[in-house]
PDB file of N, CA and C in Angstrom:
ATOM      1  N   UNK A   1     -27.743 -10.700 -11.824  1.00  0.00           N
ATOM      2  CA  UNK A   1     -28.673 -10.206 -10.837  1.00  0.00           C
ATOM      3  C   UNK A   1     -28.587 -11.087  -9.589  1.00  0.00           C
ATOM      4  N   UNK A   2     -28.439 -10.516  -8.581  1.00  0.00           N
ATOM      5  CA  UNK A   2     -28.750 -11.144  -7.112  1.00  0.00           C
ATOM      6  C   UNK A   2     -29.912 -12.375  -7.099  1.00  0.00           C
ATOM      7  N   UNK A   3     -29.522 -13.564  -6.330  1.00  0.00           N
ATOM      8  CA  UNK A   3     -30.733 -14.294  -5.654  1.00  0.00           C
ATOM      9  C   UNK A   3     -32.099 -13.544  -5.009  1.00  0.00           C
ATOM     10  N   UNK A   4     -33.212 -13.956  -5.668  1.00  0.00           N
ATOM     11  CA  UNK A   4     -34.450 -13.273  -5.143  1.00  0.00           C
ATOM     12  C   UNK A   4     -34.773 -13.926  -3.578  1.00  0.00           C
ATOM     13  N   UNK A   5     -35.067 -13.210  -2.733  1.00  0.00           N
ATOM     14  CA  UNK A   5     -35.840 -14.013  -1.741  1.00  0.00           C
ATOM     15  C   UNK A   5     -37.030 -14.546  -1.786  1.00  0.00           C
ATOM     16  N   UNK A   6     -37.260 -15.066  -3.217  1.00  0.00           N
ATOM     17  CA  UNK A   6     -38.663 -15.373  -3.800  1.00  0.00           C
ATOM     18  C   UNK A   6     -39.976 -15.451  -2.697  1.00  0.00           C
ATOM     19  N   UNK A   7     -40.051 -14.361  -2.370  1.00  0.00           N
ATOM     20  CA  UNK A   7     -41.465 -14.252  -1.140  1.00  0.00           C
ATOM     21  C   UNK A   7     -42.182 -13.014  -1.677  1.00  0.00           C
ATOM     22  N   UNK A   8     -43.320 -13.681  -2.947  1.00  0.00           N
ATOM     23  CA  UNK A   8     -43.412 -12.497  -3.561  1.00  0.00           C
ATOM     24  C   UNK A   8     -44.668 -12.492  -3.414  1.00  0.00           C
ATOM     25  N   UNK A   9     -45.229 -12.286  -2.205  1.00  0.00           N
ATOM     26  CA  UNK A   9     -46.469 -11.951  -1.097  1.00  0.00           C
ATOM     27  C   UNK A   9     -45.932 -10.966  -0.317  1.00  0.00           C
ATOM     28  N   UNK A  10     -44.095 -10.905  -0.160  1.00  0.00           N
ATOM     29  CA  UNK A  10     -43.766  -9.692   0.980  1.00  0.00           C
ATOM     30  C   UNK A  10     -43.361  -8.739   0.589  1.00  0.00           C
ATOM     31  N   UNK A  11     -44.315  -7.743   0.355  1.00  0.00           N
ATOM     32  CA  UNK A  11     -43.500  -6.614   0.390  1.00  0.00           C
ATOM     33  C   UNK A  11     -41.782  -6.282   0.387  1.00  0.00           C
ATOM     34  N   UNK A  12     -41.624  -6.177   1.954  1.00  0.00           N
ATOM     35  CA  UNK A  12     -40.565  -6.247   2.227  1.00  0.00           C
ATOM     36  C   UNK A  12     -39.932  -7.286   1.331  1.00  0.00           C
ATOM     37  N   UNK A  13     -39.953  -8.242   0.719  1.00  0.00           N
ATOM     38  CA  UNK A  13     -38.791  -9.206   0.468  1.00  0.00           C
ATOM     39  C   UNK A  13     -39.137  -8.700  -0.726  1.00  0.00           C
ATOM     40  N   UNK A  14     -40.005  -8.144  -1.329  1.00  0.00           N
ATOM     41  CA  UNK A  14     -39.590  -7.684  -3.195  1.00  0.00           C
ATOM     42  C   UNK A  14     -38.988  -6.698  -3.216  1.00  0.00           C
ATOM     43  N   UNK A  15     -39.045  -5.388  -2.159  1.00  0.00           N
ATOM     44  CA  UNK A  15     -38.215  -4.392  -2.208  1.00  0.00           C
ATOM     45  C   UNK A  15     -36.830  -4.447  -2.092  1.00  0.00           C
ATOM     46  N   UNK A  16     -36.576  -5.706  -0.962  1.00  0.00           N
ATOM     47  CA  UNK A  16     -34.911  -5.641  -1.753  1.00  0.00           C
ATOM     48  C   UNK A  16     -34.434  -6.645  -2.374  1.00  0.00           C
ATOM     49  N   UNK A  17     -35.214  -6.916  -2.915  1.00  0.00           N
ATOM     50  CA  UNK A  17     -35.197  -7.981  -4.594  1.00  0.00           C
ATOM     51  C   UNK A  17     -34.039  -6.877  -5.252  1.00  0.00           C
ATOM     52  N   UNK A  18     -34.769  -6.219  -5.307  1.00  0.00           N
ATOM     53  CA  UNK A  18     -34.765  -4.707  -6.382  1.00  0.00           C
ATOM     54  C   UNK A  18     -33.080  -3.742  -5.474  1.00  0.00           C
ATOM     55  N   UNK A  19     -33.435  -3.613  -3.957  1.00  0.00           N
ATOM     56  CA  UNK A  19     -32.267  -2.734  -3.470  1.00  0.00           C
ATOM     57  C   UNK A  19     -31.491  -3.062  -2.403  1.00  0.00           C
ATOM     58  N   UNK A  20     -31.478  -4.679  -2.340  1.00  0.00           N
ATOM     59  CA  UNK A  20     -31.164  -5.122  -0.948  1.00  0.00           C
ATOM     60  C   UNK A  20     -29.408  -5.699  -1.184  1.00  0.00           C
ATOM     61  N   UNK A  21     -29.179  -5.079  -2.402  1.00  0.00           N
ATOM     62  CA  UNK A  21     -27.704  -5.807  -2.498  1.00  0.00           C
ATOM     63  C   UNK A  21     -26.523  -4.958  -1.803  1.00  0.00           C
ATOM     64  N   UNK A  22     -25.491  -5.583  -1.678  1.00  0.00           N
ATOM     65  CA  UNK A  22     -24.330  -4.718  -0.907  1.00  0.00           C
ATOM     66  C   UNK A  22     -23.808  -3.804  -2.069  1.00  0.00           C
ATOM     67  N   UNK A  23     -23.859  -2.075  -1.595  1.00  0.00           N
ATOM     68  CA  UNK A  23     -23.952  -1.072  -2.024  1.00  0.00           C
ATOM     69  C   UNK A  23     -24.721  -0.089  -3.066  1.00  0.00           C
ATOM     70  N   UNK A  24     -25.612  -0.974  -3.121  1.00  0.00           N
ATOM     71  CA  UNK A  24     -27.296  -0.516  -3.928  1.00  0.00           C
ATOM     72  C   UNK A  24     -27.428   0.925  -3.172  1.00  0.00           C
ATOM     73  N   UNK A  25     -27.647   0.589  -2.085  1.00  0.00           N
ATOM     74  CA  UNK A  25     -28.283   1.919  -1.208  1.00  0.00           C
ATOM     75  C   UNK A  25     -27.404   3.249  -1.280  1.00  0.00           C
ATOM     76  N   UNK A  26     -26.131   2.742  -1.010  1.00  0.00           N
ATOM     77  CA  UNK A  26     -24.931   4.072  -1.039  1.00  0.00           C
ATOM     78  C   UNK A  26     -25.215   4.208  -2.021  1.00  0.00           C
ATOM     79  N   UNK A  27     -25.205   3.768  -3.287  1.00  0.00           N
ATOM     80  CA  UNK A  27     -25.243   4.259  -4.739  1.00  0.00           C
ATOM     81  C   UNK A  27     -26.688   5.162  -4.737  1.00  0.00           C
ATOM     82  N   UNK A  28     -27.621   5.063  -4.111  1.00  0.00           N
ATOM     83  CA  UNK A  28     -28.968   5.460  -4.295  1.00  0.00           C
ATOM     84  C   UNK A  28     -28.670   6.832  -2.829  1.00  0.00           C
ATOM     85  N   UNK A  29     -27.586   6.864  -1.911  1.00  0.00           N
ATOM     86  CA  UNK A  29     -27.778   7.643  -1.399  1.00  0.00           C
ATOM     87  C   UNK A  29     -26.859   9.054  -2.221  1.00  0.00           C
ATOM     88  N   UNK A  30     -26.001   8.443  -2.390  1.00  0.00           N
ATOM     89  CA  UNK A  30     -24.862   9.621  -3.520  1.00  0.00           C
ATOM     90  C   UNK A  30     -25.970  10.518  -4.256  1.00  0.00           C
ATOM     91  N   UNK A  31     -26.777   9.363  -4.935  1.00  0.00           N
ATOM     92  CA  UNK A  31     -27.687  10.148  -6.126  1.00  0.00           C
ATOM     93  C   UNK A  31     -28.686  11.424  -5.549  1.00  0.00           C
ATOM     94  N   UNK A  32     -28.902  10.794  -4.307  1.00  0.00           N
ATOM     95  CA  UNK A  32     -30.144  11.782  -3.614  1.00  0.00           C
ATOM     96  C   UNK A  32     -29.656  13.107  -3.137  1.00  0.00           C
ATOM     97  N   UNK A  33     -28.197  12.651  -2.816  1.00  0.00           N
ATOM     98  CA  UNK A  33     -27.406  14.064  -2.381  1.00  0.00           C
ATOM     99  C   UNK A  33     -26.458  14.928  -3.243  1.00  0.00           C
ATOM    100  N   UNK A  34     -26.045  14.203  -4.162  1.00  0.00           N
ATOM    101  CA  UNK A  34     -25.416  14.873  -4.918  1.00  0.00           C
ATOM    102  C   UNK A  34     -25.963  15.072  -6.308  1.00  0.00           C
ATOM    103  N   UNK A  35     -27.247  14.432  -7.046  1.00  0.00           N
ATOM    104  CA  UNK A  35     -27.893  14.570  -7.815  1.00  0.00           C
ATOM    105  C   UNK A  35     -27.147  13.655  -8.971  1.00  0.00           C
ATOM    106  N   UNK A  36     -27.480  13.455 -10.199  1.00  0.00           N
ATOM    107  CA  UNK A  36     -26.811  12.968 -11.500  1.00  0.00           C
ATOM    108  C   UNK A  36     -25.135  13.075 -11.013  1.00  0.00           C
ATOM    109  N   UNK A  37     -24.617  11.433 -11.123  1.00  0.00           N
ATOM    110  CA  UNK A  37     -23.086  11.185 -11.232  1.00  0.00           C
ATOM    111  C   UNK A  37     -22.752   9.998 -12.005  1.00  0.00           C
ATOM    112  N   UNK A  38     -21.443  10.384 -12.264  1.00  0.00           N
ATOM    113  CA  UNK A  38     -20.631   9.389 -13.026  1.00  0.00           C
ATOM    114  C   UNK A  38     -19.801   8.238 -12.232  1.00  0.00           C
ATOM    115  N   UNK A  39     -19.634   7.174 -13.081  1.00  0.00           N
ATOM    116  CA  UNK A  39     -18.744   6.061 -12.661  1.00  0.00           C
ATOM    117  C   UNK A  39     -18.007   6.672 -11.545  1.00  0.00           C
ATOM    118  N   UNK A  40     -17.049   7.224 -12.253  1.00  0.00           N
ATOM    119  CA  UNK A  40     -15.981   7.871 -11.415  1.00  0.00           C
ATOM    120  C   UNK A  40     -15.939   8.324 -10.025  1.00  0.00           C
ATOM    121  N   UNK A  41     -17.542   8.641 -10.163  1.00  0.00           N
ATOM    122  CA  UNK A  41     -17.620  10.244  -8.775  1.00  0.00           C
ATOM    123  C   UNK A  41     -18.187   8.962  -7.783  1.00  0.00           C
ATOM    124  N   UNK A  42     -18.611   7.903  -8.254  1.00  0.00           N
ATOM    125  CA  UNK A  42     -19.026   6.618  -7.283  1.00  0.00           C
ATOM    126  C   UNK A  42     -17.815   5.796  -7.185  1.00  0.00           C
ATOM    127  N   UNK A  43     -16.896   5.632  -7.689  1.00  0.00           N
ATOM    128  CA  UNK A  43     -15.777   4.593  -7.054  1.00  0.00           C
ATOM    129  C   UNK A  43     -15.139   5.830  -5.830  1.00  0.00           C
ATOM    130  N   UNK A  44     -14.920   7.017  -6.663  1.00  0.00           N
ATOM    131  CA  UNK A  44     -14.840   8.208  -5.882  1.00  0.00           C
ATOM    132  C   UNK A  44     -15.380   8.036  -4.404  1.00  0.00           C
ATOM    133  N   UNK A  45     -16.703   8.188  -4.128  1.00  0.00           N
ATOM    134  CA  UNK A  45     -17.172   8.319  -3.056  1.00  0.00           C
ATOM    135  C   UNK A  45     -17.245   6.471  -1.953  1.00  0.00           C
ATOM    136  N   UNK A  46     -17.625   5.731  -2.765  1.00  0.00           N
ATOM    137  CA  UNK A  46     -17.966   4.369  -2.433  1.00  0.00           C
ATOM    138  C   UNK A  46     -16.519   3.964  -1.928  1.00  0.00           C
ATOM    139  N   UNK A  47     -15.504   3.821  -1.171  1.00  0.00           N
ATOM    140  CA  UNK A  47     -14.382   3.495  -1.159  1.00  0.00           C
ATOM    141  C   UNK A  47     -14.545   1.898  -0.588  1.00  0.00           C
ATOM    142  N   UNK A  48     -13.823   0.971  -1.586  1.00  0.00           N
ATOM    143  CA  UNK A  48     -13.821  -0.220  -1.466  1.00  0.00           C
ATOM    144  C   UNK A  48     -14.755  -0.863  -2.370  1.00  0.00           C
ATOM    145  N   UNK A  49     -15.396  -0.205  -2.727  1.00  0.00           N
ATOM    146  CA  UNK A  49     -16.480  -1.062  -4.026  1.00  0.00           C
ATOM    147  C   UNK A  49     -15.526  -1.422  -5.201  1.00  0.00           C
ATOM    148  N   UNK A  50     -15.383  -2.495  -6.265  1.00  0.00           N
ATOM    149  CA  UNK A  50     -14.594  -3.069  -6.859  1.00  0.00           C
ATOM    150  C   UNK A  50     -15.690  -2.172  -8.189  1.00  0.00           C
ATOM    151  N   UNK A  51     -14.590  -2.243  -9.330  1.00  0.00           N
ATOM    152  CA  UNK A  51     -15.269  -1.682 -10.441  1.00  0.00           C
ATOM    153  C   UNK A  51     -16.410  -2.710 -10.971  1.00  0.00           C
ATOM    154  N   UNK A  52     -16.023  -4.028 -11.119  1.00  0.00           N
ATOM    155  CA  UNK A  52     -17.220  -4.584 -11.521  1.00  0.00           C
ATOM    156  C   UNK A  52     -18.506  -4.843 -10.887  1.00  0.00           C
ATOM    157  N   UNK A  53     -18.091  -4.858  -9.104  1.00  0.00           N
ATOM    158  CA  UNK A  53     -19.052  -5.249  -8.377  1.00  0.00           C
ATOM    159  C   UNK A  53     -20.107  -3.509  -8.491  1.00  0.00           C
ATOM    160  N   UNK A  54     -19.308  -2.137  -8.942  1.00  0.00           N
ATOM    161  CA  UNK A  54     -19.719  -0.941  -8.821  1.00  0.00           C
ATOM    162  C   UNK A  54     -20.796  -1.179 -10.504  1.00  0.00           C
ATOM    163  N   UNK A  55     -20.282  -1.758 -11.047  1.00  0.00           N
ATOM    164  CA  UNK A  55     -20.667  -1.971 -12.410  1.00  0.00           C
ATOM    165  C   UNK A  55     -22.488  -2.993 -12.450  1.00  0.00           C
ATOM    166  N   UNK A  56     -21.765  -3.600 -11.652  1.00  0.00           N
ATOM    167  CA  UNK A  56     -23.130  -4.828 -11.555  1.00  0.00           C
ATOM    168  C   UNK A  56     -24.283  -3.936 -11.171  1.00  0.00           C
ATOM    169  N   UNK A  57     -24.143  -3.407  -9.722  1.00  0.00           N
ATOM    170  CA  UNK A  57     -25.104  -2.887  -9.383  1.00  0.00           C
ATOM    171  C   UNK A  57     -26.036  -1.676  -9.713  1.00  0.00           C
ATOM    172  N   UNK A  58     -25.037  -1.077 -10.626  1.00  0.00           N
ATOM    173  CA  UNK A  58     -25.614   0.163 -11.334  1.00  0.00           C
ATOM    174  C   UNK A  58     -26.764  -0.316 -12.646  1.00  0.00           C
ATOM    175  N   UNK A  59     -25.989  -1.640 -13.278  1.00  0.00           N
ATOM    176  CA  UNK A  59     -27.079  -2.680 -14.254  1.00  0.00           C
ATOM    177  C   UNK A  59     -27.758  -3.104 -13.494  1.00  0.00           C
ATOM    178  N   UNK A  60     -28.244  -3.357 -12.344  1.00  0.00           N
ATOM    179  CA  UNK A  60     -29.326  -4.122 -11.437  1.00  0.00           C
ATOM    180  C   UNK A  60     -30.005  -3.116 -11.448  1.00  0.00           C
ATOM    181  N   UNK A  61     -29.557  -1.803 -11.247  1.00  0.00           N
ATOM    182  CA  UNK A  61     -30.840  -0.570 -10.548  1.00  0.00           C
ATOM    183  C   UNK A  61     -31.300  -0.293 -11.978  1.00  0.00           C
ATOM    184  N   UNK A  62     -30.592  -0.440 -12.864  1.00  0.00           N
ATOM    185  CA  UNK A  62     -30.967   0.228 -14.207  1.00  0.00           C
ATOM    186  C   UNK A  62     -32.069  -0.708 -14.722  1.00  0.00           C
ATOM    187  N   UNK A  63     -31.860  -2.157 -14.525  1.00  0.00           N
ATOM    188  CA  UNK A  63     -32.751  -2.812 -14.948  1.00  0.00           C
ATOM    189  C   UNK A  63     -34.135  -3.095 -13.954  1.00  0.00           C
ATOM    190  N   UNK A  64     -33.821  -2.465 -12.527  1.00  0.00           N
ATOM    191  CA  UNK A  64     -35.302  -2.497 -12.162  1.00  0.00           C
ATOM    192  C   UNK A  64     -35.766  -1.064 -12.541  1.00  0.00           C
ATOM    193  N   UNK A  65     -35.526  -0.253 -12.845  1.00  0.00           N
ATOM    194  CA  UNK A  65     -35.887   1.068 -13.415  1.00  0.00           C
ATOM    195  C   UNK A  65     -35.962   1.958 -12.204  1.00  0.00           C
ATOM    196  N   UNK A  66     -34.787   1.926 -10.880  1.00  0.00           N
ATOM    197  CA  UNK A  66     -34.799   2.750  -9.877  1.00  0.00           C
ATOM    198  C   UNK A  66     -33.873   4.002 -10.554  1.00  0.00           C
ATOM    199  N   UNK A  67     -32.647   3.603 -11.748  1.00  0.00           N
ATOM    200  CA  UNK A  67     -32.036   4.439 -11.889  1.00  0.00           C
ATOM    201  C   UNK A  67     -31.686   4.954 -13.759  1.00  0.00           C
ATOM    202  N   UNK A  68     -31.418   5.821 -14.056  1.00  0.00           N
ATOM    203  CA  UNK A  68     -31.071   5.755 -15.628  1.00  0.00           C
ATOM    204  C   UNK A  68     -29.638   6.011 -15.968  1.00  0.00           C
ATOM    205  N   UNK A  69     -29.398   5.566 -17.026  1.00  0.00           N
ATOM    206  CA  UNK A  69     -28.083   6.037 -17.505  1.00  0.00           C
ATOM    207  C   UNK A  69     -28.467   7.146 -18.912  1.00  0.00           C
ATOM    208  N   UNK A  70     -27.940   8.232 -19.084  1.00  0.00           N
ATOM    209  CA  UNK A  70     -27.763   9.601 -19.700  1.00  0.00           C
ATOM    210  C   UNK A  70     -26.857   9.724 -20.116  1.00  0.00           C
ATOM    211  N   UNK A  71     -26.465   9.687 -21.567  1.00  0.00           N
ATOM    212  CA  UNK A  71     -24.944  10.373 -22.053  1.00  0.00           C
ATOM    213  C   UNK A  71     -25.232  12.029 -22.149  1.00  0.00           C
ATOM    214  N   UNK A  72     -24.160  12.303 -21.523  1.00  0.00           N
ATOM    215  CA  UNK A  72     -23.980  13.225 -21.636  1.00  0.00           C
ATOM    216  C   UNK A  72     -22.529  14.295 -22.743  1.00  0.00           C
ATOM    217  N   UNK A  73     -21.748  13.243 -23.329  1.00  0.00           N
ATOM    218  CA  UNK A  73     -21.194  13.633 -23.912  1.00  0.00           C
ATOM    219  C   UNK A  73     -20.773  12.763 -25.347  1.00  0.00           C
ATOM    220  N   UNK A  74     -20.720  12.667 -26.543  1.00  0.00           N
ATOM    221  CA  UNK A  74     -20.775  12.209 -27.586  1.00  0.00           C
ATOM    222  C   UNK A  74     -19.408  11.787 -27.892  1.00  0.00           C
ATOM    223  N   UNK A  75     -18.664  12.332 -27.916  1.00  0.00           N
ATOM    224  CA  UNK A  75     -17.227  12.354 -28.196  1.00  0.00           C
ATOM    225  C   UNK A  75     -16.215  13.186 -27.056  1.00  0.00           C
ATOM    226  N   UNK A  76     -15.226  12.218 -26.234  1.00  0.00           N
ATOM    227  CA  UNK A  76     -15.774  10.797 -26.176  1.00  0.00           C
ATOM    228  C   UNK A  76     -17.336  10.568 -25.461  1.00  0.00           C
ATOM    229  N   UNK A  77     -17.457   9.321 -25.676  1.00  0.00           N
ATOM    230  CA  UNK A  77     -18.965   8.753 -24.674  1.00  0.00           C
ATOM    231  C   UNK A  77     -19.135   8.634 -23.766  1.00  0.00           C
ATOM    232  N   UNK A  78     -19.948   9.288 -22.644  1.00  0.00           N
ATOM    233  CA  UNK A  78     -19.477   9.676 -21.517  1.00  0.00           C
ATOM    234  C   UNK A  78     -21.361   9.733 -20.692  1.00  0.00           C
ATOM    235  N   UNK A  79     -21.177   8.716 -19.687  1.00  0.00           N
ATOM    236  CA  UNK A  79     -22.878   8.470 -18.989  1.00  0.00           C
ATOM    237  C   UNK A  79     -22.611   9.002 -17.680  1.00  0.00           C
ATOM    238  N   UNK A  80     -23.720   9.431 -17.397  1.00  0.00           N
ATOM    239  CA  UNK A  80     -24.084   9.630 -15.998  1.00  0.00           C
ATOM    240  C   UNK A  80     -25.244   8.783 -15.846  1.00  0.00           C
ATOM    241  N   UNK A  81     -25.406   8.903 -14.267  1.00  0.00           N
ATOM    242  CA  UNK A  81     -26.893   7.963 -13.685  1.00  0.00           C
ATOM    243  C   UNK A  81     -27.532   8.872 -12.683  1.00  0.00           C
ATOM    244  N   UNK A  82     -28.950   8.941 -13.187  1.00  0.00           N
ATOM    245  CA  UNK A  82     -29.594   9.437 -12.526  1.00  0.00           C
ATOM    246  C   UNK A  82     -30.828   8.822 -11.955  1.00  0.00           C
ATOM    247  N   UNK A  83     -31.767   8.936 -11.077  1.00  0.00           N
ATOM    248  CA  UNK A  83     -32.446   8.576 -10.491  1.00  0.00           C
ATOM    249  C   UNK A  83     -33.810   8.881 -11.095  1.00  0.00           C
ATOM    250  N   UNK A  84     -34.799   7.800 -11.187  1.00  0.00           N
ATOM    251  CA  UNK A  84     -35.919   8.103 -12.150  1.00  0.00           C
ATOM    252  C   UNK A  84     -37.006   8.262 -10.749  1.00  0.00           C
ATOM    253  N   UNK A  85     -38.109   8.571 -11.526  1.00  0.00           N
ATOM    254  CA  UNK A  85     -38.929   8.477 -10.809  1.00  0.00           C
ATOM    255  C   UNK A  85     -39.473   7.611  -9.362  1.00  0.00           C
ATOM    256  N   UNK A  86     -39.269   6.305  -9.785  1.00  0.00           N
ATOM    257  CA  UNK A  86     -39.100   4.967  -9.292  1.00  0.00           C
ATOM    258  C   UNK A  86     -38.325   5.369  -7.984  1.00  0.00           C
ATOM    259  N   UNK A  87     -37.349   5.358  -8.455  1.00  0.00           N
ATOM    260  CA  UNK A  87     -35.785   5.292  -7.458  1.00  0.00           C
ATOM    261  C   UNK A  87     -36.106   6.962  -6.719  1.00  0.00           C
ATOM    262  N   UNK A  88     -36.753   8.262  -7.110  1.00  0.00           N
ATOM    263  CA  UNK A  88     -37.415   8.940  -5.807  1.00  0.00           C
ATOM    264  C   UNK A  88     -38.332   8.912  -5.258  1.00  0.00           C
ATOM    265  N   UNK A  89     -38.819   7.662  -5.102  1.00  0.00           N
ATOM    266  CA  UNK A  89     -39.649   7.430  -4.268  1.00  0.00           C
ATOM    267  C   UNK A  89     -39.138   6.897  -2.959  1.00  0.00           C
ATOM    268  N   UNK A  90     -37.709   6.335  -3.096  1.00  0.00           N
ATOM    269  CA  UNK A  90     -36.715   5.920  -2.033  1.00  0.00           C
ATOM    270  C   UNK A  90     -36.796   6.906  -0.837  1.00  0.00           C
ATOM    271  N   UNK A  91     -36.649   7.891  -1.063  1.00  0.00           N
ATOM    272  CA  UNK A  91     -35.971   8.950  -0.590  1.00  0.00           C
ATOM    273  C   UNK A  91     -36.560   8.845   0.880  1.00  0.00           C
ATOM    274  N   UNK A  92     -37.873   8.519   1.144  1.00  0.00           N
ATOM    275  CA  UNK A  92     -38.368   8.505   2.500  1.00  0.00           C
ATOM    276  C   UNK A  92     -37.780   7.316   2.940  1.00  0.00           C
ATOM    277  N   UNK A  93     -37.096   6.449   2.502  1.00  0.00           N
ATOM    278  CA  UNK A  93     -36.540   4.664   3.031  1.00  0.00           C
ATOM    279  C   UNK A  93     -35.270   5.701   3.343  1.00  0.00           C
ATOM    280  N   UNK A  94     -34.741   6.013   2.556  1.00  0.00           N
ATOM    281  CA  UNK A  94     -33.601   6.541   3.172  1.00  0.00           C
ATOM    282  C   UNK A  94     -33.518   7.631   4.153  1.00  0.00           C
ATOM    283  N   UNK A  95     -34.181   8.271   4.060  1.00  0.00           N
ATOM    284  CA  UNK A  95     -34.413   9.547   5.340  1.00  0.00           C
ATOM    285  C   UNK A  95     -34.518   8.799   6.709  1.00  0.00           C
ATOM    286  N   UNK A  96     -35.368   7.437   6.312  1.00  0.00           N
ATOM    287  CA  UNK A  96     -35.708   7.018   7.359  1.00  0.00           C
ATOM    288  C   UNK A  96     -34.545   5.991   8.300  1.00  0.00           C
ATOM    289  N   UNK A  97     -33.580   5.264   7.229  1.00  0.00           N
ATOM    290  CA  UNK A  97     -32.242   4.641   7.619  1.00  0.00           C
ATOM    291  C   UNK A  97     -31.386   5.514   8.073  1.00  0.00           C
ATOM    292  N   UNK A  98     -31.117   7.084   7.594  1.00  0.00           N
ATOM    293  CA  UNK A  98     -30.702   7.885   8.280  1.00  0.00           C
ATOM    294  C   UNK A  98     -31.018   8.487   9.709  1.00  0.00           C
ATOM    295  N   UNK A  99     -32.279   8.207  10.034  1.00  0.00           N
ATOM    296  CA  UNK A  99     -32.476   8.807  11.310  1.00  0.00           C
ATOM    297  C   UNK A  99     -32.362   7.217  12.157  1.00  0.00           C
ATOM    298  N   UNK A 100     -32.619   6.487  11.735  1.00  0.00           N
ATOM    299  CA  UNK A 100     -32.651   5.114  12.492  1.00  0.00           C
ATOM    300  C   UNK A 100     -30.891   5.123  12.653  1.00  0.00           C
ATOM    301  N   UNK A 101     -29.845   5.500  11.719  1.00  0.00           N
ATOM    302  CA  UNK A 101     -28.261   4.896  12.222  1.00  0.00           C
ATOM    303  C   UNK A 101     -27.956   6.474  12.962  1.00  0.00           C
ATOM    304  N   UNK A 102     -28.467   7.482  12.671  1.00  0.00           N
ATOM    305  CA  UNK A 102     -28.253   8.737  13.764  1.00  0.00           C
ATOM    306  C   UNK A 102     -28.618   8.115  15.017  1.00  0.00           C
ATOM    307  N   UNK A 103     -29.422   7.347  15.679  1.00  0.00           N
ATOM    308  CA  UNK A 103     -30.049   7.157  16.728  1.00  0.00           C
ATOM    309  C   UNK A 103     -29.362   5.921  17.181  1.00  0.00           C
ATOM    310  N   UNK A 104     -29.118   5.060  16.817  1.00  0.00           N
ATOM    311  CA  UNK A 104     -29.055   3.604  17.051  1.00  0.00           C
ATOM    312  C   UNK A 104     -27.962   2.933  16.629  1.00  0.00           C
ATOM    313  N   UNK A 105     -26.741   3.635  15.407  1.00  0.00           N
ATOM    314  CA  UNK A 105     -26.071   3.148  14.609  1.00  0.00           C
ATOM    315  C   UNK A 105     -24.588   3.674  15.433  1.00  0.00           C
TER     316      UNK A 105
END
């Protein structure tokens, strides 16, 4: 897990405790637009994310409970990640980084 910015009076500094790492957000934006995906469809889309560093961060979101992992197939074993409750509540942070890099970015 990432260094905390242990300022845990700020808001802001616990929220990206939780989503402030490099490619947390793309991973959380894929999910919002394309709904439930696999490993794959994120090295897929993420170009340049390393498998483990793609790996880490999917166990970081999983363990703050922004995101879940779902098998979806038994034989072979086969997960997707989807976004829990938690992790749509994002959706206005991101609407809102989207109109802020439309404008400014």
């Amino acid at each position: 897990m990432a260094k905390s910015y242990q300022q845990k009076s700020c808001p802001v500094a616990r929220a990206l405790d939780v989503i402030g790492e490099r490619w947390s957000m793309l991973i959380l934006r894929d999910l919002f637009i394309h709904g439930p995906r696999r490993f794959q469809d994120f090295q897929d889309s993420l170009a340049g994310v390393a498998p483990n560093t793609l790996s880490a961060r999917l166990k970081t979101l999983e363990a703050q409970a922004v995101i879940e992992r779902r098998l979806y197939s038994e034989h072979p074993p086969r997960l997707e990640y989807q976004l829990t409750e938690k992790g749509k509540g994002l959706g206005p942070v991101l609407k809102a980084l989207k109109k802020w890099g439309d404008q400014y970015g």
